[in-house]
Protein backbone atom coordinates (compact mmCIF):
# COMPACT_ATOMS: atom_id res chain seq x y z
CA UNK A 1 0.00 0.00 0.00
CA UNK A 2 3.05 2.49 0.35
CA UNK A 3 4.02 1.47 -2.65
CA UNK A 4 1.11 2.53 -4.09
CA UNK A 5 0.58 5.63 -2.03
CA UNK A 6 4.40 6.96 -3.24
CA UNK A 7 3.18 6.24 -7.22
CA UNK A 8 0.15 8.17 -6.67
CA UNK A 9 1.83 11.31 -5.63
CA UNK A 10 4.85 10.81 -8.44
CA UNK A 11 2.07 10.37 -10.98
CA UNK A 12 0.66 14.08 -9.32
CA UNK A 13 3.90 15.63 -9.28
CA UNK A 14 4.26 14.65 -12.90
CA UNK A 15 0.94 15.33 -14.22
CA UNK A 16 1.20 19.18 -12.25
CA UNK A 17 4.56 19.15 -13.34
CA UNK A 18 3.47 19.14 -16.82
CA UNK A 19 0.19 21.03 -16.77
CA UNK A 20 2.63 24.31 -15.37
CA UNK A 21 4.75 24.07 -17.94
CA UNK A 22 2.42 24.14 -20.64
CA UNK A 23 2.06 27.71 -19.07
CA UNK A 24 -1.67 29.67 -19.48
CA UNK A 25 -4.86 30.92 -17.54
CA UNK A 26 -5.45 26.79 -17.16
CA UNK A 27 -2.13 26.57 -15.57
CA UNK A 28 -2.62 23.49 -12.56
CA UNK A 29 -6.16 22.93 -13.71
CA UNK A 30 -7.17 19.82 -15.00
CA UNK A 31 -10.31 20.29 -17.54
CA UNK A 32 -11.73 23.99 -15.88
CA UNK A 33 -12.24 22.74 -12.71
CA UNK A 34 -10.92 24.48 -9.81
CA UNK A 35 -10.77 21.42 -7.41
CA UNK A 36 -7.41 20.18 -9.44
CA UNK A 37 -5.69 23.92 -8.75
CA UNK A 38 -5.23 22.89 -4.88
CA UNK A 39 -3.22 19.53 -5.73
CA UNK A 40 -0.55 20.51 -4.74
CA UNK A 41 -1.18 21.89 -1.61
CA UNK A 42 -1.76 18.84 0.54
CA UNK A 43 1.57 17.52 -1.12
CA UNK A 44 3.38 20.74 0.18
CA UNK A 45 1.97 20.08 3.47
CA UNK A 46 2.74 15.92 3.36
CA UNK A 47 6.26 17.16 2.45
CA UNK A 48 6.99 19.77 5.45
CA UNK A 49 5.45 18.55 8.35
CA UNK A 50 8.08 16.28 9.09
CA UNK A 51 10.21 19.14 9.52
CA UNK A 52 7.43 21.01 11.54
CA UNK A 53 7.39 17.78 13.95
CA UNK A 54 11.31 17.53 14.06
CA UNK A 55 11.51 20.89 15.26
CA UNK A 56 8.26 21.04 17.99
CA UNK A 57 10.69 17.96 19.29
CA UNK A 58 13.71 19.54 19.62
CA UNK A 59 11.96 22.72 21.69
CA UNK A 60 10.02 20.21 23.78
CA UNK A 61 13.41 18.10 24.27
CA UNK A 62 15.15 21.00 24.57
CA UNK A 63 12.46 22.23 27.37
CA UNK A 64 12.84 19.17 28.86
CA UNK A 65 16.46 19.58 29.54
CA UNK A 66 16.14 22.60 30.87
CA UNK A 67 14.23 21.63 33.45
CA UNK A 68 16.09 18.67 34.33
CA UNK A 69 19.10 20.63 34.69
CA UNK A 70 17.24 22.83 36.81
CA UNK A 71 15.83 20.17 38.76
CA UNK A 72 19.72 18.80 39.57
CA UNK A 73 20.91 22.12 40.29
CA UNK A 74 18.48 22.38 43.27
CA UNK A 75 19.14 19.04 44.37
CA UNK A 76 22.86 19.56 44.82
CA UNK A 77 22.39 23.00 46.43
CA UNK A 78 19.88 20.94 48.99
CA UNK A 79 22.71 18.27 49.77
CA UNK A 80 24.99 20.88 50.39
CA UNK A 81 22.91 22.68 52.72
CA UNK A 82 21.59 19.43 54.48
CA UNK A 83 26.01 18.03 55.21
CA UNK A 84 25.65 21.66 56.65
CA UNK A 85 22.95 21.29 58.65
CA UNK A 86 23.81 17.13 59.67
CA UNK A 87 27.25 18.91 61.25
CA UNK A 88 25.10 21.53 63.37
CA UNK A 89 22.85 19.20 64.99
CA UNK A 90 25.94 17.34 65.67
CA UNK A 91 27.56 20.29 67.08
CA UNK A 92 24.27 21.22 69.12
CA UNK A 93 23.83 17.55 70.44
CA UNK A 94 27.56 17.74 72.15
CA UNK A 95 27.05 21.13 73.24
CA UNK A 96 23.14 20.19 74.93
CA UNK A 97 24.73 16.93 76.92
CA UNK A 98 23.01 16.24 80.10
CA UNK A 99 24.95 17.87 82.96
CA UNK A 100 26.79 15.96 85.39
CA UNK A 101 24.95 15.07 88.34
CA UNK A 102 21.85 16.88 87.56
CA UNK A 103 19.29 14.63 89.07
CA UNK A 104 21.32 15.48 92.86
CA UNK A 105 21.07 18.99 91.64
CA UNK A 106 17.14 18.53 90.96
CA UNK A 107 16.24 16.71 94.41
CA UNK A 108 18.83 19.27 96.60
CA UNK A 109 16.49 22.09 95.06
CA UNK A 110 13.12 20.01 95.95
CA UNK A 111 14.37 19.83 99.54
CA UNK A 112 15.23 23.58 100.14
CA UNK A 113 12.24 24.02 98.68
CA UNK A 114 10.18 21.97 101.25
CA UNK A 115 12.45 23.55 104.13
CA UNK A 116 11.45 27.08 103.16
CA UNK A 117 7.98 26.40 103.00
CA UNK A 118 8.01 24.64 106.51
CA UNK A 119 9.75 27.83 108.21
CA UNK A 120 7.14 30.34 106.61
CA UNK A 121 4.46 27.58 107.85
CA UNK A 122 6.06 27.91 111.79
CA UNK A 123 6.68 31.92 111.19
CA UNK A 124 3.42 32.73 109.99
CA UNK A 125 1.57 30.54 112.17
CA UNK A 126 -0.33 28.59 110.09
């Protein structure tokens, strides 16, 4: 069926071919009618929209790339800031170590605590 498809449009090409040639008002016209005249339109079209659709590709690759690129520059600028951030919250997590002997600390507060309220209990009189 391509076969036959491709000898069609030689045949076309030929048979325009020859009709403008032969020069005149009936120029691309086969027999008066007007219908022949446009021929050679749809084989103008067949014949450049492969180049059309080649370059709508290469802008849509070429979009595409773009954004990938864009897309791996912000990734590596978020890896560097998060190996900055991982060594902070290392530094903070030395720096925030419980202190030593804290819990004695705690209950020796508790207990002055507990003494000072007694003594305003006996100097108040309640």
């Amino acid at each position: 069926m391509l076969q036959k498809i491709d000898t069609n449009r030689t045949h076309t090409l030929r048979a325009i071919h020859r009709r403008a040639s032969q020069g005149g008002a009936d120029a691309g016209r086969r027999n008066g009618s007007v219908r022949g005249r446009w021929r050679v339109y749809p084989l103008m079209a067949g014949a450049t929209q492969w180049q059309i659709g080649i370059a709508i590709g290469i802008v849509v690759v070429a979009i595409a790339a773009i954004i990938v690129i864009a897309i791996v520059v912000l990734a590596m600028r978020i890896a560097k800031q998060a190996a900055t951030a991982e060594g902070a919250v290392e530094v903070l997590r030395q720096q925030t170590t419980e202190l030593e002997g804290i819990g004695r600390i705690n209950d020796s507060g508790v207990r002055i605590l507990h003494s000072a309220r007694a003594l305003r209990k006996v100097a108040v009189g309640k």
